[in-house]
Every structure is written in C-alpha cells, then in structure tokens.
Protein backbone atom coordinates (compact mmCIF):
# COMPACT_ATOMS: atom_id res chain seq x y z
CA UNK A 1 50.07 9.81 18.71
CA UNK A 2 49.92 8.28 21.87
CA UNK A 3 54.31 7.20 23.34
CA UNK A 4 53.33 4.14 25.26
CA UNK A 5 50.23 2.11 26.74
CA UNK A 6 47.25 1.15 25.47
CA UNK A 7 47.50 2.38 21.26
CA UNK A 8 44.44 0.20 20.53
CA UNK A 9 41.61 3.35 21.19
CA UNK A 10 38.66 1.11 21.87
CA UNK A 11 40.07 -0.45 24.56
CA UNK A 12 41.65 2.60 25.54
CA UNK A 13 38.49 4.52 25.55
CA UNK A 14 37.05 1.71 27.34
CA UNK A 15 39.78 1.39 29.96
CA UNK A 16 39.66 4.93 30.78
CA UNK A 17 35.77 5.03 31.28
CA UNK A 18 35.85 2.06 34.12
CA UNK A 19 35.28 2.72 37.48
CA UNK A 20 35.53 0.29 40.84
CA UNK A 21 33.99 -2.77 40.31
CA UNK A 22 33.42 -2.45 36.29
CA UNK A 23 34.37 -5.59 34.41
CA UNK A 24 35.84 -6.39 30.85
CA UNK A 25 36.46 -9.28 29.17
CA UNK A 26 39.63 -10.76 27.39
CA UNK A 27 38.10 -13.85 25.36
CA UNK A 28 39.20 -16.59 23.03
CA UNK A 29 37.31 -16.51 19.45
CA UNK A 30 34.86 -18.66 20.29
CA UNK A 31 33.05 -17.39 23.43
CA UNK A 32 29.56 -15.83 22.54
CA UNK A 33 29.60 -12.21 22.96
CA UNK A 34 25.90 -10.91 24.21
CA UNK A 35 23.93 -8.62 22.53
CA UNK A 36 24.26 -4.96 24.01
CA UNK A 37 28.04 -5.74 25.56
CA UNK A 38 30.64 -3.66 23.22
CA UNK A 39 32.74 -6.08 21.34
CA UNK A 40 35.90 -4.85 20.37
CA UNK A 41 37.05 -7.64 18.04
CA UNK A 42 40.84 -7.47 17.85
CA UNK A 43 41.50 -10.99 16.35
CA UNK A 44 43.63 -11.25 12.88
CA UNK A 45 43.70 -15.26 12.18
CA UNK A 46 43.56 -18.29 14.09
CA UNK A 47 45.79 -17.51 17.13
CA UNK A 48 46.70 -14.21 16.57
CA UNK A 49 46.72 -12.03 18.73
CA UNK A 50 46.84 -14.65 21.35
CA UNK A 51 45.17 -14.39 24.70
CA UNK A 52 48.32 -14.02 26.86
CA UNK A 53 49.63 -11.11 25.59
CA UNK A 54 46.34 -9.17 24.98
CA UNK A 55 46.17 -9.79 28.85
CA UNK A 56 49.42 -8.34 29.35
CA UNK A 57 48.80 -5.37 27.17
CA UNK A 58 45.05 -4.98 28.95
CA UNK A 59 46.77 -5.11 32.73
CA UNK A 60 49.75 -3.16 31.93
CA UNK A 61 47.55 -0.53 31.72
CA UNK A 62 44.21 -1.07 33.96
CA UNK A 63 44.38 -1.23 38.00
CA UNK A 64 42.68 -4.83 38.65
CA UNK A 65 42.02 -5.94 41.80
CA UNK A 66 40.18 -9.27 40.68
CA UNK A 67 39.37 -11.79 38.02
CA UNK A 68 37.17 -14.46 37.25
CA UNK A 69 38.04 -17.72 35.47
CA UNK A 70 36.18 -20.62 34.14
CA UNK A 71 36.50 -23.63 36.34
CA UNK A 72 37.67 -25.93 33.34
CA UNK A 73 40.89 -24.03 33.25
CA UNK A 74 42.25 -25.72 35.78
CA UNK A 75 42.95 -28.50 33.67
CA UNK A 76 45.62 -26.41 31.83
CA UNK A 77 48.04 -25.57 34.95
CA UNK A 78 50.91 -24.19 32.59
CA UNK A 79 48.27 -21.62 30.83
CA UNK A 80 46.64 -20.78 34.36
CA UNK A 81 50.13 -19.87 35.67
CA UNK A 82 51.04 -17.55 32.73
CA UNK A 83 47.70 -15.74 33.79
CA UNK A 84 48.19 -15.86 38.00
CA UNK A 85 52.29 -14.10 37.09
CA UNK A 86 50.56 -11.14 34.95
CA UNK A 87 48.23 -10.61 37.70
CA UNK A 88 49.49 -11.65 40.64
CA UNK A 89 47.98 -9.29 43.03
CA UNK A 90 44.53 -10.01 42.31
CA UNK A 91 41.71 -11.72 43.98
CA UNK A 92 40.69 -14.47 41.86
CA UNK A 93 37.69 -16.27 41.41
CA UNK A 94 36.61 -19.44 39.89
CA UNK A 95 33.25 -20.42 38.57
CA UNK A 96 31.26 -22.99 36.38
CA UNK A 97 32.25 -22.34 32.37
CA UNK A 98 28.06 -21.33 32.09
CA UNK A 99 28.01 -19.17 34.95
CA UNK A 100 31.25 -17.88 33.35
CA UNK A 101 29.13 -16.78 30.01
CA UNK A 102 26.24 -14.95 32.36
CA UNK A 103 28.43 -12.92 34.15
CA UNK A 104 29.75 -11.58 30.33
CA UNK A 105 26.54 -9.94 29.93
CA UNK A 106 27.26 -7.50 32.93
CA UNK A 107 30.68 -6.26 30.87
CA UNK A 108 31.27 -2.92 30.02
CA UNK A 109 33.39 -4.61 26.91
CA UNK A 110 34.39 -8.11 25.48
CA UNK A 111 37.75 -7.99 23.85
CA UNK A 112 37.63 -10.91 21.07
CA UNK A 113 41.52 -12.17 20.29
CA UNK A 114 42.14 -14.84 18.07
CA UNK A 115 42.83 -17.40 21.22
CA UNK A 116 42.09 -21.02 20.38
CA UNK A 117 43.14 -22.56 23.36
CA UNK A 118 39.88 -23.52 25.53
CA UNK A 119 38.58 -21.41 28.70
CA UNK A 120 41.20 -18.53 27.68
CA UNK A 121 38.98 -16.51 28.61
CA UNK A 122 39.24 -13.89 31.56
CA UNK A 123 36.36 -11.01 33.45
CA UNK A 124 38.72 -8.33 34.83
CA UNK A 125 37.18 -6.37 37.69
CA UNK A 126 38.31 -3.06 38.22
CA UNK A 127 40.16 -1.63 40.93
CA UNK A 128 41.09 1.90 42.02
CA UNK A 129 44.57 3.55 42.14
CA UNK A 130 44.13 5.66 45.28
C-alpha cells in the first residue's frame, strides 16, 4: 500500500503515464465528458469531493506548468484565488466556457468530483521535472 501521494490508482496510473504537454481535467459534475476521454468519476454526493481539494491532491503530485480556465470564472474572484495559490507557478490561460468543453476532448483523463459550484472546472497541462 502506497505511504503518501496519489492513493486513488486511476489517477495515479494516469498521472504517471503523462508526458510534456499532456492534459487532464479536474471537473465539476456537470461538465460533459466526451466519448473516448477516460473518465475517472470520483464524485460521492452533491459536493463531495469538492473541486478544491481534488486540485490540491491532483497538483501535489503532478509537475504543471499551465492551466486553462473558463472565462466565466472570473466572476467568482474568491474561488479563482483558491485555484491561482495551489498553482501558483503556472502559466494560465483563459478561454470562452465552449472553447473550454473542445479542448476536453484532447484529455488524456477527466476527473468528475462532485463540484457544484459553476466553471470549477480546470485542463492541467503537463510539465517536466528536469
């Protein structure tokens, strides 16, 4: 049994198959998954787990050097802060909430929480550790 880290071993396996550039998804429970992405559905009830810290499990344990966020986020400062302080270092990108639903279909996963909060949702790109 695994000490620390990731204990969830989808999105372990899935964290340790990503190379530079690769993108997964951290989404509320209403964002459409596409067909042929892996969905690794994590959510219990309403809320639970919550977006925030499945992003803080996710980061503590993948090198990301960007993200993308829907554009209507900005309309919750408090929630957009929480996400800039648990990944602070990367690049960030905003983009239309539609555009933000194509670019799911290039991830290598989509991990479903029970988020209800709207636009909690979050591509991370993949960096490298060397």
């Amino acid at each position: 049994m695994k000490k620390h880290g990731m204990l969830n071993s989808e999105i372990a396996a899935v964290l340790a198959r990503l190379g530079h550039t690769d993108t997964i998804v951290i989404a509320d429970c209403g964002l459409p998954i596409p067909d042929g992405v892996k969905r690794i559905d994590i959510s219990l009830t309403i809320g639970t787990p919550g977006f925030l810290e499945t992003l803080k499990a996710v980061v503590e344990d993948m090198e990301t050097e960007e993200i993308t966020l829907a554009e209507e986020l900005q309309e919750n400062r408090t929630y957009l802060q929480q996400i800039e302080d648990l990944v602070p270092e990367a690049k960030q990108q905003k983009v239309p909430h539609e555009t933000f639903k194509e670019l799911t279909k290039n991830a290598k996963a989509v991990i479903r929480t029970g988020e209800t909060t709207p636009y909690a949702n979050i591509i991370l790109h993949a960096g490298v550790i060397f």
